[in-house]
Each structure stands twice: as C-alpha cells, then as structure tokens.
C-alpha atoms as a PDB file:
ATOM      1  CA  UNK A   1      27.694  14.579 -29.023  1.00  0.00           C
ATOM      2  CA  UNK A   2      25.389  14.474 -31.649  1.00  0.00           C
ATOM      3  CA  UNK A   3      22.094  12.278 -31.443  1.00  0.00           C
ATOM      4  CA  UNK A   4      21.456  10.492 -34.173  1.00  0.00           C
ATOM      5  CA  UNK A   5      18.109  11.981 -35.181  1.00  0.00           C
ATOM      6  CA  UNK A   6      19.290  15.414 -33.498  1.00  0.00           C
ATOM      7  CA  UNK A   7      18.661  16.689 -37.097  1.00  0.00           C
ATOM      8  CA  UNK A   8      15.140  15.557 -37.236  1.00  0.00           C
ATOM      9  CA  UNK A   9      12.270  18.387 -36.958  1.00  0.00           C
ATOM     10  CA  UNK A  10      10.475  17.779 -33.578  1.00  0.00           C
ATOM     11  CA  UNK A  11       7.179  15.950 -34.372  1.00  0.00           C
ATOM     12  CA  UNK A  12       9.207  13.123 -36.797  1.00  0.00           C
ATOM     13  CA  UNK A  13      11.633  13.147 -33.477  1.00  0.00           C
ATOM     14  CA  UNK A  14       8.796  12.472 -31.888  1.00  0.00           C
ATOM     15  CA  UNK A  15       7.002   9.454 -33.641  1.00  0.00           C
ATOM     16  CA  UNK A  16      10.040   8.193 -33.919  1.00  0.00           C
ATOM     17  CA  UNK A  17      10.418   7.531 -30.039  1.00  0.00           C
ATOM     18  CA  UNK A  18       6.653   6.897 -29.781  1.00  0.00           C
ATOM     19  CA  UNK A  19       7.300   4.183 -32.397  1.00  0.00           C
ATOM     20  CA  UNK A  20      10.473   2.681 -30.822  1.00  0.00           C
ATOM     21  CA  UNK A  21       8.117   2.868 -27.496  1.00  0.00           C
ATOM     22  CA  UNK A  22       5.291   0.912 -29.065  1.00  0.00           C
ATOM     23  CA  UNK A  23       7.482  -1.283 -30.444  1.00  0.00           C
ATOM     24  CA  UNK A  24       9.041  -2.135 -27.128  1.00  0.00           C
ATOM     25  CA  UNK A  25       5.646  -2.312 -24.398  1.00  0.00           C
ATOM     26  CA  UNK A  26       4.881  -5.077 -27.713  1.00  0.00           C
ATOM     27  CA  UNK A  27       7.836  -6.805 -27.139  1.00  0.00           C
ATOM     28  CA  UNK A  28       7.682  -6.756 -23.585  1.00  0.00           C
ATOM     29  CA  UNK A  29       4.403  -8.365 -23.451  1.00  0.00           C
ATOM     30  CA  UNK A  30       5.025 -10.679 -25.854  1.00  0.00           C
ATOM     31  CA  UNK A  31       7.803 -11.588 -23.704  1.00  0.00           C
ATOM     32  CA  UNK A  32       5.958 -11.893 -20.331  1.00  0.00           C
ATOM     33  CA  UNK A  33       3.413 -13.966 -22.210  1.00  0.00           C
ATOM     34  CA  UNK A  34       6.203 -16.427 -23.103  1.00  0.00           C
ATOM     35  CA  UNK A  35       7.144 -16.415 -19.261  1.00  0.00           C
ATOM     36  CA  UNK A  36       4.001 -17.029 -17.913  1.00  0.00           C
ATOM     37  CA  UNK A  37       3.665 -20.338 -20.639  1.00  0.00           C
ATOM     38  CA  UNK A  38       6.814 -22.019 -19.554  1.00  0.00           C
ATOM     39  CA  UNK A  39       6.593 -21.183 -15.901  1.00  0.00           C
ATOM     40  CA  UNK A  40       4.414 -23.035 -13.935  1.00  0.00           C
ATOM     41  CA  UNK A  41       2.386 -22.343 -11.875  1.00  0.00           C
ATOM     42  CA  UNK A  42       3.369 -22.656  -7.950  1.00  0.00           C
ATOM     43  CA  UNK A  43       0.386 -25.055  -7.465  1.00  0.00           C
ATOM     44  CA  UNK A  44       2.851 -27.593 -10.230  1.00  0.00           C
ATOM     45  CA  UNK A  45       6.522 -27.043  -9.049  1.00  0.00           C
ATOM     46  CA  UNK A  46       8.360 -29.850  -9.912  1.00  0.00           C
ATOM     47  CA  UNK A  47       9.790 -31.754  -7.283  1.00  0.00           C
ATOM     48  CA  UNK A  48      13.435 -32.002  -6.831  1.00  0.00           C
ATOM     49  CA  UNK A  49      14.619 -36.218  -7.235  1.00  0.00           C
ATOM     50  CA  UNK A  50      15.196 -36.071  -3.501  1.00  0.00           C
ATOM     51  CA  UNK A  51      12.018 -34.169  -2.769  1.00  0.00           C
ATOM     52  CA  UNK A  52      11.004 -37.035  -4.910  1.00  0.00           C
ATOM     53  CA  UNK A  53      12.342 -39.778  -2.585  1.00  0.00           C
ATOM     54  CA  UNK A  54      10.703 -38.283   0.426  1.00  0.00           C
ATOM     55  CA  UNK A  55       7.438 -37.793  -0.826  1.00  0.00           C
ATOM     56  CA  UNK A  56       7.828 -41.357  -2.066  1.00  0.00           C
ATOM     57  CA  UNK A  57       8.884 -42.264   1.510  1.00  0.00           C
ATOM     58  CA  UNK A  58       5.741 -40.063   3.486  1.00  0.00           C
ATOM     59  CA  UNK A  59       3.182 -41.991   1.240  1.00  0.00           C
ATOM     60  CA  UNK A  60       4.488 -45.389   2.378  1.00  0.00           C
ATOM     61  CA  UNK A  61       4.588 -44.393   5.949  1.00  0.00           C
ATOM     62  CA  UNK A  62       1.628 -42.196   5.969  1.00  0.00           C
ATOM     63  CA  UNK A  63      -0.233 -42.857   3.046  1.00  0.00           C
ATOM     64  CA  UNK A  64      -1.539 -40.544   0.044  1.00  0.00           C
ATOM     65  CA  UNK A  65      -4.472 -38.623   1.805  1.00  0.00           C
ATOM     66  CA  UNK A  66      -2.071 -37.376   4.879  1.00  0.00           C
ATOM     67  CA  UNK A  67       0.202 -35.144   2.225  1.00  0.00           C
ATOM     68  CA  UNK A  68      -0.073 -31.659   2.460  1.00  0.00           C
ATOM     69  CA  UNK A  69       1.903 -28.748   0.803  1.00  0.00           C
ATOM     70  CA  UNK A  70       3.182 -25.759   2.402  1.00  0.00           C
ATOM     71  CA  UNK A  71       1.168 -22.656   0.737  1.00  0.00           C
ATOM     72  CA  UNK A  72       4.186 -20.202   2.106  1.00  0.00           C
ATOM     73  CA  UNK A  73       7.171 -20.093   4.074  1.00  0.00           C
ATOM     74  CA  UNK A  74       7.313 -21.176   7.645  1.00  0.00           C
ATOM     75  CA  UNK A  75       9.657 -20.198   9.873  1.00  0.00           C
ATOM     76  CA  UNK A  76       9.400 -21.656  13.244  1.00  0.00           C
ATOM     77  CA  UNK A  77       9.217 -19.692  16.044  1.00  0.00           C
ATOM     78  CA  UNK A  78       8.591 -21.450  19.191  1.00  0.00           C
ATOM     79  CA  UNK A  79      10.268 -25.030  20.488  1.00  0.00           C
ATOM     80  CA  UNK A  80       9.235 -28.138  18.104  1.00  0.00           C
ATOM     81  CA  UNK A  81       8.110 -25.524  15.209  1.00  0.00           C
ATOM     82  CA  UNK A  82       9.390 -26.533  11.932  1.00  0.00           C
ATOM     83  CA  UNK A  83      10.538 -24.342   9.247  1.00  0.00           C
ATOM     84  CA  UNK A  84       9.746 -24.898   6.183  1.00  0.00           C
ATOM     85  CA  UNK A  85      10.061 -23.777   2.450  1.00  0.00           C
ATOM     86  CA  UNK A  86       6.983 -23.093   0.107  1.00  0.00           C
ATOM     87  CA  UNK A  87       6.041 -25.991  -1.964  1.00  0.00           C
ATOM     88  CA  UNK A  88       7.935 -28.536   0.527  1.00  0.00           C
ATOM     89  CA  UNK A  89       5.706 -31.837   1.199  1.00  0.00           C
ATOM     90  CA  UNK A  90       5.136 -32.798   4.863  1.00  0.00           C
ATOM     91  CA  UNK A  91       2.795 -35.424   5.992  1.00  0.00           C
ATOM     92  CA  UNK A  92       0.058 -34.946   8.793  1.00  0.00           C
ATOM     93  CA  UNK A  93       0.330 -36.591  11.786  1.00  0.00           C
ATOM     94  CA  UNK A  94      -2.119 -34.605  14.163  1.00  0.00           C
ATOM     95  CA  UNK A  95      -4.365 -31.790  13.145  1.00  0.00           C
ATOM     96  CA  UNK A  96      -3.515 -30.275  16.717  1.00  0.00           C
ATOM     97  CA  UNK A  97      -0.678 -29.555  18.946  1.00  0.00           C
ATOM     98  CA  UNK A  98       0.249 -30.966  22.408  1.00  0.00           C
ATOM     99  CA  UNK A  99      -2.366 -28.125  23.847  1.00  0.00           C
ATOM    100  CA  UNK A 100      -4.832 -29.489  21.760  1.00  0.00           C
ATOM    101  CA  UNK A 101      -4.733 -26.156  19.112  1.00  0.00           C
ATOM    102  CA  UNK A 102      -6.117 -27.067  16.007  1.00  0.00           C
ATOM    103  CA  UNK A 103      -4.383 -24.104  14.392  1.00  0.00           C
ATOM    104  CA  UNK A 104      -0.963 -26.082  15.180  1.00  0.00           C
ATOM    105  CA  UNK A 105      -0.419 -28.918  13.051  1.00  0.00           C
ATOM    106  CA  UNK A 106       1.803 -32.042  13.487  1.00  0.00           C
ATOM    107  CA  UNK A 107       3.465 -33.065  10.729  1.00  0.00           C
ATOM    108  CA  UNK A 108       6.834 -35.230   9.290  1.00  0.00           C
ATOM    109  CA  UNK A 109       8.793 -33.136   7.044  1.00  0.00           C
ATOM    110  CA  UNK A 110      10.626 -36.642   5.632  1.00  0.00           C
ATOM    111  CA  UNK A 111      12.784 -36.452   9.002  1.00  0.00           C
ATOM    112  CA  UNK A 112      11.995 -33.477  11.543  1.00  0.00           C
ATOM    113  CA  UNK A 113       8.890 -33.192  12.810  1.00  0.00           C
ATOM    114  CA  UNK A 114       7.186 -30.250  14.825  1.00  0.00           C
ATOM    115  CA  UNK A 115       4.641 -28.497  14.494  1.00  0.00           C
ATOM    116  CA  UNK A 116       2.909 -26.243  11.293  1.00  0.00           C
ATOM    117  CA  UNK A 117       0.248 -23.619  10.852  1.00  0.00           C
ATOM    118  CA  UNK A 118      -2.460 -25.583   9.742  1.00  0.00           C
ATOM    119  CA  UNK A 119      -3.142 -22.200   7.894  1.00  0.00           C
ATOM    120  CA  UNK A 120      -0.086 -22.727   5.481  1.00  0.00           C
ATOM    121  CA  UNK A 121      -0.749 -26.390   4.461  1.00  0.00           C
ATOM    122  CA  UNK A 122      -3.181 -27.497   2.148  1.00  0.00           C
ATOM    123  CA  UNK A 123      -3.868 -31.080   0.684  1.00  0.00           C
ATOM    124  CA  UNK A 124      -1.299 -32.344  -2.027  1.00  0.00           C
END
C-alpha cells in the first residue's frame, strides 16, 4: 500500500512527521495540564455521602481533633489490624496498642476497630 506522502522527497517526509510530532507532545501537555486542574489533589478527595455520614458520626462520638486520614493503604496483617483504603477517615482512640507500641494506633473506622500504623494516618 501506498503511504500517503510516500511520494514526498525525504526531508519534506521528514518535517512533516516532526511537525505532526510537535503538534502532538503540544497536545498532550495541554491535555495533562487540563487533568491535573480538574483532578484533585489526594489531600481533597471528596468524600462519598456515606463516607459523609460516618465522618459526621466519628466527630460526634470522638470529636473533630481525633480524625485522622489514612496516607496509604493498610492491609492488616496480624489479629485486630484493620484494613483500610487511602483517604478513608478513622478516628483515634489510643496512640498505642495493647503492648503499649506507639507505632500501633487504635482507631474506629465508623464500625471496626483495630489497630493502624500510626505511620499511615495523619490529622484530617
């Protein structure tokens, strides 16, 4: 088959696909750009309405300074660990496990609770 610019001498051939090339990496910028604008940024996920709810519910039992976000996911590993999605808000209950490890925290997940790495929650 043919191409359509299989007639072209080489260097227009050329600057033809450098141009198309150009004219693409542009495009593809612009649209990453765009992305980045309308996505926010993990810090800002919106909560779901029943994410909502439970937050709603932690701050009544626990209050407002006891919220913490998960920074990553968390999957439990040992008895009494939770797991946990990113972003998910749990509310602090001890800053240390049954052992006394501060690394381990204590928190309600709006129903379960276990235990966290304190190093994946940080204040909401």
């Amino acid at each position: 088959p043919q191409l359509p610019h299989g007639h072209m001498p080489l260097p227009s051939f050329w600057k033809v696909v450098e141009d198309t090339l150009q004219h693409s990496g542009a495009q593809l910028r612009a649209f990453c750009q765009a992305f980045d604008t309308v996505t926010p940024s993990p810090g800002t996920q919106p909560l779901t309405p029943a994410e909502e709810r439970k937050v709603l519910s932690l701050v009544s039992k626990h209050g407002p300074d006891k919220l913490y976000q998960v920074t990553s996911n968390v999957s439990g590993s040992r008895d009494l660990d939770l797991t946990l999605l990113r972003g998910q808000i749990v509310a602090l209950l001890q800053s240390a496990d049954t052992k006394g490890n501060t690394s381990r925290w204590l928190v309600d997940a709006g129903g379960p609770r276990g235990f966290v790495p304190a190093a994946k929650l940080r204040p909401y």
